[in-house]
PDB file of N, CA and C in Angstrom:
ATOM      1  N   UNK A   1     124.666   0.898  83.536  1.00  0.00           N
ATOM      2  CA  UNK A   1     125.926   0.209  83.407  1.00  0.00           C
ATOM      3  C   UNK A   1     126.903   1.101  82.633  1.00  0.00           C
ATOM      4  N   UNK A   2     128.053   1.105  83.257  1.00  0.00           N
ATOM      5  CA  UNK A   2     129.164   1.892  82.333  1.00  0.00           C
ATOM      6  C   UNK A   2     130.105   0.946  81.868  1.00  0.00           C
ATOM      7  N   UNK A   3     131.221   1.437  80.984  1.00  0.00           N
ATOM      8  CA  UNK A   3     132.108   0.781  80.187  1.00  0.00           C
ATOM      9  C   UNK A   3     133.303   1.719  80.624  1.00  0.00           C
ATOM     10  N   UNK A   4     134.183   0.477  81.372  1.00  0.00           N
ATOM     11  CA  UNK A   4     136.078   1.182  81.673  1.00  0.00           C
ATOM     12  C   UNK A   4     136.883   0.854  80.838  1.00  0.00           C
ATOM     13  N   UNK A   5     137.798   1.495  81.054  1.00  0.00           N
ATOM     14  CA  UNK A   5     139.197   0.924  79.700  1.00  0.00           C
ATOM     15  C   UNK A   5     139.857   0.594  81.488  1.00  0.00           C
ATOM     16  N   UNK A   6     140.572  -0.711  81.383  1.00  0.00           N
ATOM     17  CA  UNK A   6     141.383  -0.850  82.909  1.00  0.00           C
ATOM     18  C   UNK A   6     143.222  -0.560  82.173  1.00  0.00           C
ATOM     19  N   UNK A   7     143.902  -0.464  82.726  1.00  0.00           N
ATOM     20  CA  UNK A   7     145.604  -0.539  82.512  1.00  0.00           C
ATOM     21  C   UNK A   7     145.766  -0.763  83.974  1.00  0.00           C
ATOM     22  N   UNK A   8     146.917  -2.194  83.809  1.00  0.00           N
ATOM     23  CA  UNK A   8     147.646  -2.319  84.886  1.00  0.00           C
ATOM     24  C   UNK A   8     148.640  -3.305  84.264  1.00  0.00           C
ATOM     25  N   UNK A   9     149.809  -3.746  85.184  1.00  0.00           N
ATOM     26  CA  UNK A   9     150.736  -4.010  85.063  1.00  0.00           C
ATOM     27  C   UNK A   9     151.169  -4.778  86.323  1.00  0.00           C
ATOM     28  N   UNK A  10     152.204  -5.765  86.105  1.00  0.00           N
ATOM     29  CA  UNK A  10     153.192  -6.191  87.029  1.00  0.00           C
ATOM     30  C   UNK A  10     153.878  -5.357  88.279  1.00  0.00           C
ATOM     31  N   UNK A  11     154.100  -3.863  87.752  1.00  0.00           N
ATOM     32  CA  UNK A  11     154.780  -3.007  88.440  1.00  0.00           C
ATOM     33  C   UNK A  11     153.828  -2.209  89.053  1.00  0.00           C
ATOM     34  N   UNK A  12     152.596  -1.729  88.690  1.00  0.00           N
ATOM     35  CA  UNK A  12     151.768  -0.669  88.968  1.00  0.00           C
ATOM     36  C   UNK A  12     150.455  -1.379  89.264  1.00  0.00           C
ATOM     37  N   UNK A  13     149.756  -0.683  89.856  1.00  0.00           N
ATOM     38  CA  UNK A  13     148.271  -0.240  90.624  1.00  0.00           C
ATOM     39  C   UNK A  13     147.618  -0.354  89.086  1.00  0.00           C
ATOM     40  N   UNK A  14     146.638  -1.050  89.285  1.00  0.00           N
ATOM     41  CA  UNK A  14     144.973  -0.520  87.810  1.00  0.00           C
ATOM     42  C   UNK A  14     145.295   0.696  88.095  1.00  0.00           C
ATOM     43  N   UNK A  15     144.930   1.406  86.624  1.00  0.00           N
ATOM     44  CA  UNK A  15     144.550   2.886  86.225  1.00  0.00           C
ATOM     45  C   UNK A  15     142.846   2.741  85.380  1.00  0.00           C
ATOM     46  N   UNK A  16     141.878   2.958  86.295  1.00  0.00           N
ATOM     47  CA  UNK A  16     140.491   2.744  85.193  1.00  0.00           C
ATOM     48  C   UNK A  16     140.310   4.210  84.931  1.00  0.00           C
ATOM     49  N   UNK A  17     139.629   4.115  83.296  1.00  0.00           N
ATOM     50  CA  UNK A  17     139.232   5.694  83.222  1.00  0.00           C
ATOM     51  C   UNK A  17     137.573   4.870  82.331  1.00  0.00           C
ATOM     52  N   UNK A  18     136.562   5.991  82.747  1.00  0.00           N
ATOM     53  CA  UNK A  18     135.167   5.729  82.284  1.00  0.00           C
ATOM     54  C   UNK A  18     135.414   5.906  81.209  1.00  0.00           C
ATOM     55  N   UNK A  19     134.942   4.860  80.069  1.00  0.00           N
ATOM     56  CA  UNK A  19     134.591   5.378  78.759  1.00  0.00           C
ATOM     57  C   UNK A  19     133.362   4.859  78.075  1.00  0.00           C
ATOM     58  N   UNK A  20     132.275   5.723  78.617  1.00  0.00           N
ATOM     59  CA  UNK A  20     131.083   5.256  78.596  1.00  0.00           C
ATOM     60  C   UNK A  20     130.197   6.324  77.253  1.00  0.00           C
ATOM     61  N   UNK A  21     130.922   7.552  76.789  1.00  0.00           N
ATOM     62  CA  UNK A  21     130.502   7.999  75.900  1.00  0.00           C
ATOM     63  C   UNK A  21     131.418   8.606  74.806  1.00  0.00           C
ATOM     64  N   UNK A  22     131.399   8.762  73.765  1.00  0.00           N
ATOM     65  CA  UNK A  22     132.596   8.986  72.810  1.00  0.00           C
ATOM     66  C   UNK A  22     133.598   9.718  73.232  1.00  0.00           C
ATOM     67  N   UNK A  23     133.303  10.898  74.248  1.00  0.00           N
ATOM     68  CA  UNK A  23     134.097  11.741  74.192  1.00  0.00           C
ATOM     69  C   UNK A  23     134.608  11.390  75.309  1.00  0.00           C
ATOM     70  N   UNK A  24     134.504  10.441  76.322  1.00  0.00           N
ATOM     71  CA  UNK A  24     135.522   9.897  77.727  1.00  0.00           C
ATOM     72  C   UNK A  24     136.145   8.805  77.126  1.00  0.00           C
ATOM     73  N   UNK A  25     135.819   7.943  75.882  1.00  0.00           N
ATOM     74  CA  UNK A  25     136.525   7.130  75.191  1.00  0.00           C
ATOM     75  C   UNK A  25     137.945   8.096  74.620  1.00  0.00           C
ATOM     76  N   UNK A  26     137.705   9.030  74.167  1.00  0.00           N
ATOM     77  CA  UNK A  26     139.045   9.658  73.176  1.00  0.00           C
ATOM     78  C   UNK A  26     139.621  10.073  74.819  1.00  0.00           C
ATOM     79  N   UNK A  27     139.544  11.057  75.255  1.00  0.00           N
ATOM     80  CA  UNK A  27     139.921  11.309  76.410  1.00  0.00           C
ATOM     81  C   UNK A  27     141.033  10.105  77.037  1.00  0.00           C
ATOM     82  N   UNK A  28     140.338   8.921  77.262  1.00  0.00           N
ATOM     83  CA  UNK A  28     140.770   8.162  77.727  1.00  0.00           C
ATOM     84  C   UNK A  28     141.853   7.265  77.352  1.00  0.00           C
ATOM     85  N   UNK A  29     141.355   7.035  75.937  1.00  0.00           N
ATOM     86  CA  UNK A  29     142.819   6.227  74.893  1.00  0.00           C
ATOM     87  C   UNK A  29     143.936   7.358  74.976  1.00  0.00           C
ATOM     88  N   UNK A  30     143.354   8.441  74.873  1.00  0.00           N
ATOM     89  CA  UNK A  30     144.785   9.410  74.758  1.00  0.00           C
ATOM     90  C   UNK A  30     145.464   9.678  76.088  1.00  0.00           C
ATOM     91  N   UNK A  31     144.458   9.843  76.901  1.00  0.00           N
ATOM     92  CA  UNK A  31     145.330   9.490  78.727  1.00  0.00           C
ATOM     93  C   UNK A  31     146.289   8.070  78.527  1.00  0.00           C
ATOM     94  N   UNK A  32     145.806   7.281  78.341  1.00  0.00           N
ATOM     95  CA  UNK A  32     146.921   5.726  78.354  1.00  0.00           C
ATOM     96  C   UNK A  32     147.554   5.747  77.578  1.00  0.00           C
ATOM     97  N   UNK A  33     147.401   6.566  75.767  1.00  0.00           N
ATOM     98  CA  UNK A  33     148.792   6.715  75.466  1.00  0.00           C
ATOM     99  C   UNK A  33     150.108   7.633  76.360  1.00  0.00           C
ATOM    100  N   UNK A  34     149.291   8.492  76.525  1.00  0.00           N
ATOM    101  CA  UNK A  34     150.423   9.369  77.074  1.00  0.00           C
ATOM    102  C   UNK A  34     151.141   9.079  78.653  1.00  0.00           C
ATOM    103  N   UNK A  35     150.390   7.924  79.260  1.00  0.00           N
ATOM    104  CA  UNK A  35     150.609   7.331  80.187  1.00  0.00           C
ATOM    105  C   UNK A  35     152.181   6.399  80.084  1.00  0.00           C
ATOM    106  N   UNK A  36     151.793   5.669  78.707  1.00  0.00           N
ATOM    107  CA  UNK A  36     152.592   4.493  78.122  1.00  0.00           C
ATOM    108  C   UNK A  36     153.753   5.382  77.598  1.00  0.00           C
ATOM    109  N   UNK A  37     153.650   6.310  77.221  1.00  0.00           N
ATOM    110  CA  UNK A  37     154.774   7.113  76.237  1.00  0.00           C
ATOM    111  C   UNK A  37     155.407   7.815  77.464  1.00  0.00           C
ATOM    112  N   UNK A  38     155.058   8.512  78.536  1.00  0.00           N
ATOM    113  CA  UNK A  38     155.880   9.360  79.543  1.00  0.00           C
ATOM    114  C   UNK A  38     156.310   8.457  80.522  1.00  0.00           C
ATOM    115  N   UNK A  39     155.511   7.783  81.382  1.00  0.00           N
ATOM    116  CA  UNK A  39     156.018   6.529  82.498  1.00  0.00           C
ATOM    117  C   UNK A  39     156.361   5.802  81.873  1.00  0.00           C
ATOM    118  N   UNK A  40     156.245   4.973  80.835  1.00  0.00           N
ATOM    119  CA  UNK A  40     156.713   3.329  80.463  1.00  0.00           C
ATOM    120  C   UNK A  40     157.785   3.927  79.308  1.00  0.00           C
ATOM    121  N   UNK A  41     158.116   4.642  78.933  1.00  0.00           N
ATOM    122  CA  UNK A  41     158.909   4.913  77.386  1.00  0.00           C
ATOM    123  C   UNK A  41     158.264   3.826  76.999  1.00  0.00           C
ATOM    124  N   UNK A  42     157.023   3.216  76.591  1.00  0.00           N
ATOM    125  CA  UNK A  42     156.703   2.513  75.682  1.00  0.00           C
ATOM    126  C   UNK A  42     156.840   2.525  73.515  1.00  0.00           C
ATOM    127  N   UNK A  43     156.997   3.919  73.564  1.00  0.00           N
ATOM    128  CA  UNK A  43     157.335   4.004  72.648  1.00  0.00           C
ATOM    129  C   UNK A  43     158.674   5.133  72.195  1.00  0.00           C
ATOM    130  N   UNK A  44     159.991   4.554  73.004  1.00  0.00           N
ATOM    131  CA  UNK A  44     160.921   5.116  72.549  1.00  0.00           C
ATOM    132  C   UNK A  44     161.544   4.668  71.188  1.00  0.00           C
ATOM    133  N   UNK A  45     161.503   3.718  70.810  1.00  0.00           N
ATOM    134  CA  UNK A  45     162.058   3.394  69.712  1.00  0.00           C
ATOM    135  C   UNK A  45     161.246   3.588  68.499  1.00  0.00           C
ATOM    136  N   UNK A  46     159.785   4.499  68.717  1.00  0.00           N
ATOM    137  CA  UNK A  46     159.860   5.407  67.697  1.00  0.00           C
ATOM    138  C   UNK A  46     160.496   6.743  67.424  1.00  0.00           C
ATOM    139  N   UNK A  47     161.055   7.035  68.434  1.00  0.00           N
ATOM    140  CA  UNK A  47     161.919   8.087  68.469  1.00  0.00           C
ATOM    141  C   UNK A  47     163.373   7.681  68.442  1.00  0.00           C
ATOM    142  N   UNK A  48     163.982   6.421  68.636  1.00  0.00           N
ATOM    143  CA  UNK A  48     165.164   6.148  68.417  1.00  0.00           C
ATOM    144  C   UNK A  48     165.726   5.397  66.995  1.00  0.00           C
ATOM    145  N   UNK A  49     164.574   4.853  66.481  1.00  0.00           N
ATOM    146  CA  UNK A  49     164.855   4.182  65.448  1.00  0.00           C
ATOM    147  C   UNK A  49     163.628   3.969  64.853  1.00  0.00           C
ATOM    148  N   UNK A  50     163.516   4.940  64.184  1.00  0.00           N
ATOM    149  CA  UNK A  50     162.306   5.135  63.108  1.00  0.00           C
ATOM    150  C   UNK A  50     162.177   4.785  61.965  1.00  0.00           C
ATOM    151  N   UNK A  51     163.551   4.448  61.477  1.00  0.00           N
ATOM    152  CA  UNK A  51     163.712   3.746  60.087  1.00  0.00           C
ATOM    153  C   UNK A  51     163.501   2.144  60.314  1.00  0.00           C
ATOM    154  N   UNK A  52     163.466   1.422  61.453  1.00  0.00           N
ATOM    155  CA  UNK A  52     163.122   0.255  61.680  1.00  0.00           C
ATOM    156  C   UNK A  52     161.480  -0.399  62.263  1.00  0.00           C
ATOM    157  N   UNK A  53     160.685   0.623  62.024  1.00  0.00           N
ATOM    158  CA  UNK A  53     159.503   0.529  62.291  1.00  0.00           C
ATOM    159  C   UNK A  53     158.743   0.468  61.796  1.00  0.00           C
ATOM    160  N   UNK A  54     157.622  -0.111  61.950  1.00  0.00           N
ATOM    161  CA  UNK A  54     156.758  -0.649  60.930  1.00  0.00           C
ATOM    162  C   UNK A  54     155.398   1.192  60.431  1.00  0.00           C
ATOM    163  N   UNK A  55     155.236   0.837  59.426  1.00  0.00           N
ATOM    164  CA  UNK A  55     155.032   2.287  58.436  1.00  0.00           C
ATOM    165  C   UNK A  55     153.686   2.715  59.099  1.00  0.00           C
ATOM    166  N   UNK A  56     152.961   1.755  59.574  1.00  0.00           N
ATOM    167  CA  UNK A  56     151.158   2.028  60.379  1.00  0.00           C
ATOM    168  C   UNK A  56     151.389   2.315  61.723  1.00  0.00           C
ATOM    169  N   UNK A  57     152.096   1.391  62.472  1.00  0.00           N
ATOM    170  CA  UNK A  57     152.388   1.917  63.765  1.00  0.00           C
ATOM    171  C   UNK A  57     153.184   3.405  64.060  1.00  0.00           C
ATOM    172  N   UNK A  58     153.957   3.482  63.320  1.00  0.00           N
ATOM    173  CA  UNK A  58     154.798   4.937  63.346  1.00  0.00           C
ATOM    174  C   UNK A  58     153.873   6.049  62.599  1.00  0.00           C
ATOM    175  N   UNK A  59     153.157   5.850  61.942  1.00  0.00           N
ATOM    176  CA  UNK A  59     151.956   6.866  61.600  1.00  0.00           C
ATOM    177  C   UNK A  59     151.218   7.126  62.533  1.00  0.00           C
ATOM    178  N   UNK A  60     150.180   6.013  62.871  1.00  0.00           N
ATOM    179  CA  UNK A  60     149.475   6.038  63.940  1.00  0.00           C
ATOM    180  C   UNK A  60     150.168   6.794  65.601  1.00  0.00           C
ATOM    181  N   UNK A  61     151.595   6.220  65.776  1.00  0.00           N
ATOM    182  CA  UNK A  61     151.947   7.131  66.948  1.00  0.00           C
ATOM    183  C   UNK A  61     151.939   8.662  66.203  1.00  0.00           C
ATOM    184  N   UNK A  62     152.904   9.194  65.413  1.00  0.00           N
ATOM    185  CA  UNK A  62     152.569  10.300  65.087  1.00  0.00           C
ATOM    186  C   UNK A  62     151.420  11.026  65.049  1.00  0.00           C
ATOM    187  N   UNK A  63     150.676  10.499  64.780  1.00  0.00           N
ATOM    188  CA  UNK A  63     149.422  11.421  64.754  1.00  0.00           C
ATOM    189  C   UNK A  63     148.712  11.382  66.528  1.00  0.00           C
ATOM    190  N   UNK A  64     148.766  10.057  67.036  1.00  0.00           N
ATOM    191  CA  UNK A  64     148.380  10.289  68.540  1.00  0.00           C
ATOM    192  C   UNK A  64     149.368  11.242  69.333  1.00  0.00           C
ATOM    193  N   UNK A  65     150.397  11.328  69.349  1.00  0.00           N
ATOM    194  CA  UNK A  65     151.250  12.609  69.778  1.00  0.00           C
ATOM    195  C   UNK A  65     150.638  13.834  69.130  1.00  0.00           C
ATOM    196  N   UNK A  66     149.920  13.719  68.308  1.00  0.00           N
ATOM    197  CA  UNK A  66     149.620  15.383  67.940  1.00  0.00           C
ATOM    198  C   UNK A  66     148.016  15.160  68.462  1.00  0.00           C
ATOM    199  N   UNK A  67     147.527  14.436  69.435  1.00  0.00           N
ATOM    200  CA  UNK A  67     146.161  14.397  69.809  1.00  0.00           C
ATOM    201  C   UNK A  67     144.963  13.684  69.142  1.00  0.00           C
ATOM    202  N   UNK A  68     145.748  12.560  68.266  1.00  0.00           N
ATOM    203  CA  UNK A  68     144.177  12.225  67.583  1.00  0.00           C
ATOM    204  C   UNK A  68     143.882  10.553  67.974  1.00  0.00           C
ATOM    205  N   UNK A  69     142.683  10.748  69.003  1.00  0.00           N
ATOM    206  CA  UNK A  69     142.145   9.412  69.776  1.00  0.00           C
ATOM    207  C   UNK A  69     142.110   8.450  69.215  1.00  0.00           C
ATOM    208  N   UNK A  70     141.556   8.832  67.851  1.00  0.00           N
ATOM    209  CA  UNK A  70     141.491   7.235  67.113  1.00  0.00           C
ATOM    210  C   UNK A  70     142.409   6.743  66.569  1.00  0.00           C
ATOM    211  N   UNK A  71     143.793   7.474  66.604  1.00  0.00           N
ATOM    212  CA  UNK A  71     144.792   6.901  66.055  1.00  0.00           C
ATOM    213  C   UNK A  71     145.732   6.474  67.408  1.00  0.00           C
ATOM    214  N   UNK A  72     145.529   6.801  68.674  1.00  0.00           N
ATOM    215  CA  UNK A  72     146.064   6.113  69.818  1.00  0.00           C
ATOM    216  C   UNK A  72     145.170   5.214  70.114  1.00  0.00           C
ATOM    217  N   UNK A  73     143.770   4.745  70.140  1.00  0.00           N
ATOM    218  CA  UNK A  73     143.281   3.449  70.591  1.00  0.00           C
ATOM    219  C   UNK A  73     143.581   2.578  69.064  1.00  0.00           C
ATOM    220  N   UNK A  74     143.739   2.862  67.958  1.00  0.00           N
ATOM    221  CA  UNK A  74     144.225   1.583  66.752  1.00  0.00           C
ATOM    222  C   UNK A  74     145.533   1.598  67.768  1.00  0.00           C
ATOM    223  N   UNK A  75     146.614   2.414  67.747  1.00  0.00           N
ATOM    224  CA  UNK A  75     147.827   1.986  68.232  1.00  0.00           C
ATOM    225  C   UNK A  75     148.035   1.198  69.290  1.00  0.00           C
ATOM    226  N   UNK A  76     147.335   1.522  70.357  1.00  0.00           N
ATOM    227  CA  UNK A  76     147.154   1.194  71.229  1.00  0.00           C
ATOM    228  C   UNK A  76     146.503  -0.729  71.592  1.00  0.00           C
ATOM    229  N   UNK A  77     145.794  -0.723  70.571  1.00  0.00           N
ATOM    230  CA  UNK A  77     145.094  -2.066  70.145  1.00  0.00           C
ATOM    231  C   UNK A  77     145.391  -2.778  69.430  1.00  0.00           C
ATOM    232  N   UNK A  78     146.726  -2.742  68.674  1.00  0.00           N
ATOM    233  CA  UNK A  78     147.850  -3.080  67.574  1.00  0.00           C
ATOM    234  C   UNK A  78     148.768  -3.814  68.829  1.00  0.00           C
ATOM    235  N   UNK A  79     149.287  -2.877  69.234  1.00  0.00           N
ATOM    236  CA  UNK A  79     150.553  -3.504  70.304  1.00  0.00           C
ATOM    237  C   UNK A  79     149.927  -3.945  71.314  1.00  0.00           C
ATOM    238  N   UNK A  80     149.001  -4.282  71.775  1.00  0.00           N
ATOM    239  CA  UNK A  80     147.720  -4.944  72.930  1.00  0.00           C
ATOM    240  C   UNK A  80     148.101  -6.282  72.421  1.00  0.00           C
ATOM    241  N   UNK A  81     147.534  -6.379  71.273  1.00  0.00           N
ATOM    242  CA  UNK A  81     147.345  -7.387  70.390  1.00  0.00           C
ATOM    243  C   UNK A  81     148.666  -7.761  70.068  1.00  0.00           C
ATOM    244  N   UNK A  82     150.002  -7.646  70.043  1.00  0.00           N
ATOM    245  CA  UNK A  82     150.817  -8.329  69.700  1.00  0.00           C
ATOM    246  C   UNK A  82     151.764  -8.359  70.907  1.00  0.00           C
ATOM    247  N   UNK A  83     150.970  -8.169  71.928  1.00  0.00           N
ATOM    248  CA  UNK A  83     151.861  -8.894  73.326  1.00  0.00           C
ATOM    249  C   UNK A  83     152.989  -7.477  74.052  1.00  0.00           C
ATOM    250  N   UNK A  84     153.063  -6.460  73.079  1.00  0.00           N
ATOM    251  CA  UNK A  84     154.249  -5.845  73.569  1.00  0.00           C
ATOM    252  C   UNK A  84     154.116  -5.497  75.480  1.00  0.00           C
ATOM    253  N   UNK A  85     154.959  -5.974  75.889  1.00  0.00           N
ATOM    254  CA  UNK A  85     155.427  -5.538  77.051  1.00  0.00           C
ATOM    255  C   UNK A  85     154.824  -4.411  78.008  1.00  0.00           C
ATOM    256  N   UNK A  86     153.879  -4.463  78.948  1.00  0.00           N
ATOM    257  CA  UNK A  86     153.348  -3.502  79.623  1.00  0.00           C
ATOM    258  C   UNK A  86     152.612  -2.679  78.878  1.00  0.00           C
ATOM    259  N   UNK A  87     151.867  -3.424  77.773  1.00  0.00           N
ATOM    260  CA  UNK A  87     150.728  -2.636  76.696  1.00  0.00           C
ATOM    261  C   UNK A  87     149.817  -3.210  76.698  1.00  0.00           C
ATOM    262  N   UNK A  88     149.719  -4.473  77.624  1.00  0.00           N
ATOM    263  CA  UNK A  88     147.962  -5.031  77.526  1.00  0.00           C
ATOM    264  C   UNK A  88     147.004  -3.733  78.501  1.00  0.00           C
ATOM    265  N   UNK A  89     145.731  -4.156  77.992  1.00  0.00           N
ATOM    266  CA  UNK A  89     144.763  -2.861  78.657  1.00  0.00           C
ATOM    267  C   UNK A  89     143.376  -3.747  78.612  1.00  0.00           C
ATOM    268  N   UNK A  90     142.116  -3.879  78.941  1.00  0.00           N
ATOM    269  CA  UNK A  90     141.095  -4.439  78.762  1.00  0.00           C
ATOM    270  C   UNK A  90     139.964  -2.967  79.136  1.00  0.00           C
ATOM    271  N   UNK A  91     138.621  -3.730  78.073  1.00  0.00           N
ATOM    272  CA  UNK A  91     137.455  -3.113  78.451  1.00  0.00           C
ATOM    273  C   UNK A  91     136.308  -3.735  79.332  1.00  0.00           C
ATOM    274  N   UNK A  92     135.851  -3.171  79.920  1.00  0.00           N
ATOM    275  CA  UNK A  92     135.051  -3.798  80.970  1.00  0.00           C
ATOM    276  C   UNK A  92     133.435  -3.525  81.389  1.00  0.00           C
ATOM    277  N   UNK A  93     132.516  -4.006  81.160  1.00  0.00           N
ATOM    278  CA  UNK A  93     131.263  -2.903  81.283  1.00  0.00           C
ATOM    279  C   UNK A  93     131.261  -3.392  83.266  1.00  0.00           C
ATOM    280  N   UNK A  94     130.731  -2.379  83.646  1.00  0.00           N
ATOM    281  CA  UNK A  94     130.504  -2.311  85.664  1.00  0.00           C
ATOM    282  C   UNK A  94     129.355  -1.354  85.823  1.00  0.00           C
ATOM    283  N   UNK A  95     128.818  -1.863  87.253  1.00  0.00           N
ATOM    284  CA  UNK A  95     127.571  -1.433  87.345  1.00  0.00           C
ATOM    285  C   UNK A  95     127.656  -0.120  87.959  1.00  0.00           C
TER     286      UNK A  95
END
């Protein structure tokens, strides 16, 4: 049995990526950030207004822009969790 991260949306097709061992997990949170940040501008208004953002989330993106997995799946699982707009994602185990 493996474990997917799924992303989809209203507008788009599922995107599944395997994350069945640590290193297709980082791989993978950092594919859907950079998914969410280049197609969705999901996070332009850390770049437009940074003084209005909350101090963990704007850390946490910073550091996932410089490549670090575990700080794009917290981010990533922060704004999941508070509904933002074309940021839900689920995990899934499949045979």
């Amino acid at each position: 049995m493996e474990t997917v991260l799924i992303y989809s949306n209203r507008k788009s097709d599922a995107r599944v990526w395997n994350i069945s061992t640590p290193e297709k997990r980082k791989k993978a949170f950092l594919s859907l950030f950079t998914l969410l940040e280049d197609e969705w501008d999901a996070y332009s208004d850390f770049e437009l207004f940074r003084d209005d953002q909350s101090t963990e989330q704007l850390n946490l993106y910073d550091l996932a822009r410089l490549g670090d997995a575990e700080a794009a799946e917290k981010l990533l699982t922060i704004r999941r969790d508070r509904d933002y707009e074309y940021e839900y994602w689920s995990i899934s185990k499949v045979r």
